[in-house]
Protein backbone atom coordinates (compact mmCIF):
# COMPACT_ATOMS: atom_id res chain seq x y z
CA UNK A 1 105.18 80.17 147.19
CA UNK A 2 102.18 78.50 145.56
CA UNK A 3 99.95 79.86 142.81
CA UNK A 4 97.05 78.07 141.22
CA UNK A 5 97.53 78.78 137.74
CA UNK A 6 93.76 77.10 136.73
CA UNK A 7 91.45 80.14 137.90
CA UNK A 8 94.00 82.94 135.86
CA UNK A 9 93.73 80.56 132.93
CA UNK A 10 89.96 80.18 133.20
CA UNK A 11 90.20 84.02 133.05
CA UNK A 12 92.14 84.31 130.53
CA UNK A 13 90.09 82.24 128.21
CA UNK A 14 87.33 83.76 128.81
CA UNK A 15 88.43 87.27 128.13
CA UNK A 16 89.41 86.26 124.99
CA UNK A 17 86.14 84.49 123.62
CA UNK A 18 84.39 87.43 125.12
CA UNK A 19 87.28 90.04 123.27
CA UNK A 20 86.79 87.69 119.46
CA UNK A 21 82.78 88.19 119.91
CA UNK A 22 82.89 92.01 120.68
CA UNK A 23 85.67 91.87 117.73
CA UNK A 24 82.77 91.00 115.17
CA UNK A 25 81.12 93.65 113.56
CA UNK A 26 80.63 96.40 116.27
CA UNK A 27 78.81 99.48 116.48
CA UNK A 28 81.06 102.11 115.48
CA UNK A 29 85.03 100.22 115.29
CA UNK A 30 86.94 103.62 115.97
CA UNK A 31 85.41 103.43 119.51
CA UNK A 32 85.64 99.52 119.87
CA UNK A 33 89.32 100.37 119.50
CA UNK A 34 89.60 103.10 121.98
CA UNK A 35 87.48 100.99 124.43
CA UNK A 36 89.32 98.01 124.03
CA UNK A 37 92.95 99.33 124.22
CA UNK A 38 93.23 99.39 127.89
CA UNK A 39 92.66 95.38 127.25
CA UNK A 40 95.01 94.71 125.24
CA UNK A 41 97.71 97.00 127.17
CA UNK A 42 96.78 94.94 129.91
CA UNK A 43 96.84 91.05 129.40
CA UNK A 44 99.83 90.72 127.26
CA UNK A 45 101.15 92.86 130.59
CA UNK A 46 99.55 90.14 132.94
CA UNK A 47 101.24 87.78 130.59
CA UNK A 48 104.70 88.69 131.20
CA UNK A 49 104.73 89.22 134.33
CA UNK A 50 102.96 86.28 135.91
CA UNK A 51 105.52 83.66 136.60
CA UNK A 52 107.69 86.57 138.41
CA UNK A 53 105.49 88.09 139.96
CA UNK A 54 101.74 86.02 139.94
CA UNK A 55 98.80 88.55 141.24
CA UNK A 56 95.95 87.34 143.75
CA UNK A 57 93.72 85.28 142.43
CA UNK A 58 91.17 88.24 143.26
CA UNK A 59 92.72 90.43 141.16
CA UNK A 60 93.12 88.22 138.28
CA UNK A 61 89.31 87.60 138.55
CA UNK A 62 88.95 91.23 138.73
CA UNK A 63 90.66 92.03 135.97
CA UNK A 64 88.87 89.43 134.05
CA UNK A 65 85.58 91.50 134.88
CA UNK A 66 87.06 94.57 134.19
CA UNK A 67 87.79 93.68 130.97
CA UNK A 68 84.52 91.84 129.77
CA UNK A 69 83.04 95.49 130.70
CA UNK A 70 85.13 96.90 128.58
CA UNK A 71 84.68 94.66 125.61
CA UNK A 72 81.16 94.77 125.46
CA UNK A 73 80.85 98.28 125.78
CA UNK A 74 83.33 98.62 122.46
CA UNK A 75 80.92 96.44 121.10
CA UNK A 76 78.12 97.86 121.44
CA UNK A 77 79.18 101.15 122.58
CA UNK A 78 78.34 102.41 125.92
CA UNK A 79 75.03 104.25 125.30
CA UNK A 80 73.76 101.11 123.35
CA UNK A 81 74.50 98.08 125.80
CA UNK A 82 71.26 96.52 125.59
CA UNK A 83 69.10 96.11 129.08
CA UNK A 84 70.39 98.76 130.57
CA UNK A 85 68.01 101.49 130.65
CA UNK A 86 66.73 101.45 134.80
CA UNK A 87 66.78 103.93 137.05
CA UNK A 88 63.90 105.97 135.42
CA UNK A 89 66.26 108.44 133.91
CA UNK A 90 65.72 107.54 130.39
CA UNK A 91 69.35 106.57 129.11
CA UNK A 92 71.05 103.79 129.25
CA UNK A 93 73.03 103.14 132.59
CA UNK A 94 75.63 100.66 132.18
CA UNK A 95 78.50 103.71 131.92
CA UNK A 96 77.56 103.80 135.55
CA UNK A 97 78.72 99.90 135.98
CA UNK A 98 82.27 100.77 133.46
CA UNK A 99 83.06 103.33 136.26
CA UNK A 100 81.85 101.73 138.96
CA UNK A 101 84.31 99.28 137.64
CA UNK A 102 86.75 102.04 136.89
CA UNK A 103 87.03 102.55 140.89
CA UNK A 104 86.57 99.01 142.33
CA UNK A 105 89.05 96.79 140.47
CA UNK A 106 92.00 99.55 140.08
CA UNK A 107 91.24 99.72 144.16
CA UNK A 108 92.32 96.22 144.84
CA UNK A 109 94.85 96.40 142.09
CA UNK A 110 96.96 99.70 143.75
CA UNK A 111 96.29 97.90 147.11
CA UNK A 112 98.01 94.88 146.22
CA UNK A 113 100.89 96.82 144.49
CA UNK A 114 101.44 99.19 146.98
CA UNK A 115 101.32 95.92 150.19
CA UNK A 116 103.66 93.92 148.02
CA UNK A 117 105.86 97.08 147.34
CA UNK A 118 106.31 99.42 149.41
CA UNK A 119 107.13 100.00 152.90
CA UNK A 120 103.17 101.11 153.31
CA UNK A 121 100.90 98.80 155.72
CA UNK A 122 96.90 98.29 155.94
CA UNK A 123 95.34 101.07 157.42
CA UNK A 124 93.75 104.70 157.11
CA UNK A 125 96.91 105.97 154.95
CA UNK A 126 96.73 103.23 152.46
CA UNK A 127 93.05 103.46 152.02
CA UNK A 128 93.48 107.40 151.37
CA UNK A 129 96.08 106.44 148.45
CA UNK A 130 93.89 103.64 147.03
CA UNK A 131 91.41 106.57 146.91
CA UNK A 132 92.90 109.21 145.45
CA UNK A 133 95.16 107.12 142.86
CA UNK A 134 91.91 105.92 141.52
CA UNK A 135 90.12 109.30 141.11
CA UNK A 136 92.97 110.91 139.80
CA UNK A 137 92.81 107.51 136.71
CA UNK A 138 89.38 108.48 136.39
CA UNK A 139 90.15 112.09 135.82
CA UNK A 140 93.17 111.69 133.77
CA UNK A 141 90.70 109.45 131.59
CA UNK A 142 87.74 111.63 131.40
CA UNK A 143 90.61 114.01 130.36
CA UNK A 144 91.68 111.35 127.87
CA UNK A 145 87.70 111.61 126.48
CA UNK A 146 87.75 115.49 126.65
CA UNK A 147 91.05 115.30 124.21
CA UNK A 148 89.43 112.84 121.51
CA UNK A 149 86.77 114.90 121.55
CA UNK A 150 88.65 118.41 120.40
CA UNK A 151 90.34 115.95 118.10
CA UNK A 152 88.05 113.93 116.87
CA UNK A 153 85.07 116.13 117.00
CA UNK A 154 81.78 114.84 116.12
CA UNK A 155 83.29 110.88 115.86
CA UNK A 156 84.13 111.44 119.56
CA UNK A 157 80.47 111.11 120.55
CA UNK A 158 80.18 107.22 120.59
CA UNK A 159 83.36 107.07 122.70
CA UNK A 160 82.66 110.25 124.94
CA UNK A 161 78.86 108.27 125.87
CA UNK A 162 77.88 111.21 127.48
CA UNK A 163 73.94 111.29 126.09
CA UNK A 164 73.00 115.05 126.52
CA UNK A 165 74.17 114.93 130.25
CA UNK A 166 76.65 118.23 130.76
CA UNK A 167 77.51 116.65 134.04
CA UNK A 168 78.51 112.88 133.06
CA UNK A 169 82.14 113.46 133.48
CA UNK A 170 81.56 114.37 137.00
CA UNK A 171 78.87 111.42 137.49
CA UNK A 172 81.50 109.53 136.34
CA UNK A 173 84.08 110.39 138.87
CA UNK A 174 81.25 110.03 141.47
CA UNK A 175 80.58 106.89 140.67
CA UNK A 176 84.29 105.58 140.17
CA UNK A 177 84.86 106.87 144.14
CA UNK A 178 81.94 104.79 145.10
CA UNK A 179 83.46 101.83 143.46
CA UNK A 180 86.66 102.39 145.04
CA UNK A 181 85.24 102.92 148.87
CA UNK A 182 83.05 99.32 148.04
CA UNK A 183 85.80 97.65 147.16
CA UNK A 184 88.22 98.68 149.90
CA UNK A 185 84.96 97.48 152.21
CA UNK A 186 83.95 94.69 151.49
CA UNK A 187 86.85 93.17 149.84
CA UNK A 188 90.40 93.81 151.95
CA UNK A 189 89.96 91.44 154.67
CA UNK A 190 89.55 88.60 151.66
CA UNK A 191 92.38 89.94 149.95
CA UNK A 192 94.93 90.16 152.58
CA UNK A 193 94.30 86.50 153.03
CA UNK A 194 95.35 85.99 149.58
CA UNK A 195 98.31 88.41 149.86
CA UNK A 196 99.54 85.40 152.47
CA UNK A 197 99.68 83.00 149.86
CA UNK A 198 101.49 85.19 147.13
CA UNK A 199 103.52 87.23 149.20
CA UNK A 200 103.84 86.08 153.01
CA UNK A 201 107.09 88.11 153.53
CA UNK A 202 105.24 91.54 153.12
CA UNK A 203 102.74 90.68 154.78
């Protein structure tokens, strides 16, 4: 087995510029902390467990995303990204791209965890799990935001991002399916490719 170690690298450095910018001076740093923990849960995880078991290149570039959309929405928060007011609703939009995100990457992620193992093969089945293992992150973490919030109270606000809208927990669901269904689209033929090259025996 073979693994080119440059592109997870290239991902890792970047992540970490990206991480030491968003580090300086951000909005509010109680919520740069809650929106960078899944970050730093993650790569020292990546870290550990690359030489026995190395991911897709895919999903290391996927995580890499991931996590720049976390970072600079601790930064900044997620109701104060700059540039992202569109849509003609009058708020800013990119919470729409962190659960977008929230659906597509974990999709490819459970999909190459579950091929690589368990007994479970491509098809309809798998594409059901993918599905509902994401939406049921996305709930547990809009639970996770509904829990600050009785805690925290009013310094939930920044981190909760929900800008008047009684119905952004839901949107946010919504739009974390919609990443997960795009991803398993567009991107399984490409990553089952890659799965050869990691993990031929599953496959």
């Amino acid at each position: 087995m073979t693994h080119n170690i440059k592109i997870p690298l290239a991902c890792l450095a970047t992540v970490l510029v990206v991480f030491a910018w968003s580090a300086i001076g951000p909005y509010d740093r109680a919520t740069w902390w809650l929106e960078v923990m899944p970050v730093l849960i993650a790569v020292p995880l990546l870290l550990a467990t690359h030489k026995k078991f190395p991911l897709t290149t895919l999903l290391y570039i996927l995580v890499a995303v991931h996590s720049i959309i976390l970072i600079v929405g601790g930064h900044y928060t997620y109701a104060r990204v700059p540039y992202m007011e569109f849509l003609g609703e009058g708020r800013n939009n990119y919470d729409k791209i962190g659960h977008f995100a929230q659906g597509f990457i974990p999709a490819i992620a459970v999909r190459e965890l579950l091929l690589r193992t368990s007994p479970l093969q491509t098809g309809k089945w798998l594409a059901a799990l993918i599905f509902f293992s994401c939406m049921g992150v996305s709930a547990i973490y809009e639970l996770i935001e509904w829990a600050t919030a009785e805690i925290a109270g009013d310094g939930s606000v920044e981190f909760l991002g929900t800008q008047g809208d009684v119905w952004d927990a839901q949107k946010d669901m919504m739009w974390c399916g919609i990443g997960a269904i795009t991803a398993l689209l567009t991107l399984s033929k490409l990553h089952n490719r890659q799965l050869e090259k990691v993990s031929p025996a599953r496959r």
